[in-house]
Protein backbone atom coordinates (compact mmCIF):
# COMPACT_ATOMS: atom_id res chain seq x y z
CA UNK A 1 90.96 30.02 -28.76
CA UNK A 2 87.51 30.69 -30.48
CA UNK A 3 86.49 27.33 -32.37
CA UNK A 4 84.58 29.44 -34.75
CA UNK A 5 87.02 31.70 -35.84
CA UNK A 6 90.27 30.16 -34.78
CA UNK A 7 91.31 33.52 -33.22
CA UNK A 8 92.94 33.87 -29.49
CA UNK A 9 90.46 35.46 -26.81
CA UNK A 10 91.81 37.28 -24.17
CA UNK A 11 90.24 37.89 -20.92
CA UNK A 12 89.11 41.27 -20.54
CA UNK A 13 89.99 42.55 -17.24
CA UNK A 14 86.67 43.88 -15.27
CA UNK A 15 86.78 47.37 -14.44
CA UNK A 16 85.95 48.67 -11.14
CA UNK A 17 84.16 51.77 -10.69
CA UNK A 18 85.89 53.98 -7.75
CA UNK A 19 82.69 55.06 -6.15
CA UNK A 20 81.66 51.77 -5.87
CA UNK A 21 84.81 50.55 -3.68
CA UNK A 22 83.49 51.29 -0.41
CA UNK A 23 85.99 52.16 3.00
CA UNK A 24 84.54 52.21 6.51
CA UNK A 25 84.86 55.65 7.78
CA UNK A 26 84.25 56.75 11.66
CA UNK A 27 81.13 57.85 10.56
CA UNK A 28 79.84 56.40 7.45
CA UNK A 29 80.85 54.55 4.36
CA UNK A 30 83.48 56.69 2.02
CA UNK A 31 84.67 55.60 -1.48
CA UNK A 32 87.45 55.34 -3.20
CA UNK A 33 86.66 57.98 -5.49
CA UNK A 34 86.31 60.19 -2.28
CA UNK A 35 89.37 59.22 -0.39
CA UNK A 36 91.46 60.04 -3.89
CA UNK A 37 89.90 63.67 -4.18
CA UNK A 38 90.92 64.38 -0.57
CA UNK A 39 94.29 63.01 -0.62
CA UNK A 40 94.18 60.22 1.78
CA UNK A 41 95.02 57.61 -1.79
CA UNK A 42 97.67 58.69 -3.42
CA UNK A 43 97.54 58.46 -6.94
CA UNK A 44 99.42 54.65 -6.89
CA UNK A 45 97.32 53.77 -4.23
CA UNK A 46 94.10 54.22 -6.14
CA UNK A 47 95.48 52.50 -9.37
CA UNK A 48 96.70 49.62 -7.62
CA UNK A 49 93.35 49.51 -6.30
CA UNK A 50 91.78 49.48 -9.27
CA UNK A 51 94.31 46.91 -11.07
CA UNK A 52 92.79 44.57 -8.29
CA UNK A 53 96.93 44.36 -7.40
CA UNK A 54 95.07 46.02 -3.81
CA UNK A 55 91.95 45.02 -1.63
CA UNK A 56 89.81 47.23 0.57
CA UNK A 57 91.07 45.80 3.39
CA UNK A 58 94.62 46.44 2.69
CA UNK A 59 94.44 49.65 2.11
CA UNK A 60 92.11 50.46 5.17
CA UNK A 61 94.83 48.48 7.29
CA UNK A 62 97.30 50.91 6.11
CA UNK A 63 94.98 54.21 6.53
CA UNK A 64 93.19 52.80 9.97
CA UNK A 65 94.09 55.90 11.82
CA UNK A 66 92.54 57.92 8.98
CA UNK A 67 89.38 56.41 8.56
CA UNK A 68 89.17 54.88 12.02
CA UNK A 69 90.43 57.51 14.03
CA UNK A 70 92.77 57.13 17.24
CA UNK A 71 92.34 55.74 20.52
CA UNK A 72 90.10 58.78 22.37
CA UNK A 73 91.50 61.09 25.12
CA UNK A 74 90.55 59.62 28.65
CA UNK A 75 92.28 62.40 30.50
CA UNK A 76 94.65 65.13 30.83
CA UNK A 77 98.60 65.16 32.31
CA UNK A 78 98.85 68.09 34.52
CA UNK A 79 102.67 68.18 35.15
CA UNK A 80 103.45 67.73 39.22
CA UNK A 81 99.60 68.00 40.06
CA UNK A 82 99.21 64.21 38.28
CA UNK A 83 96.28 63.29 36.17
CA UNK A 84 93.01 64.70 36.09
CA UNK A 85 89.58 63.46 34.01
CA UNK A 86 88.10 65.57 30.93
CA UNK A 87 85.16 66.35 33.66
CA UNK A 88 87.44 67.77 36.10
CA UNK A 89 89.35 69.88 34.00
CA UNK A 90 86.59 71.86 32.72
């Protein structure tokens, strides 16, 4: 309540800007705002991000293999003839 004018205040809820909310990407640094327009968020997503009802970190927990990447290709199966490296296969 405001002494002055005896009226209830209400917090105002801050709002996040989406190209501020920064991801680590393989790469670089992508935003929010970027992983919306290419369809890794999904709409939800985004707006529970920006309710605060999400963190950074959960999301990029759920979307590790997008933004991380997998586990990289240390060689090749080659049916009866076993395994063989990258280099060799060339």
């Amino acid at each position: 309540k405001d002494p002055l004018s005896d009226l209830i205040l209400l917090p105002i809820a801050e709002r996040k800007d989406p190209t501020k909310l920064m991801f680590d990407g393989v790469c670089k640094s992508v935003s929010a705002q970027q992983l919306l327009e290419c369809g890794i968020l999904d709409k939800p997503t985004f707006n529970q991000l920006m309710k605060g009802e999400k963190t950074v970190t959960e999301i990029s927990v759920d979307k590790k293999d997008v933004l991380k990447g997998t586990e990289p290709i240390a060689g090749l199966s080659v049916g009866p003839l076993g395994k063989m490296s990258l280099s060799e296969a060339k």
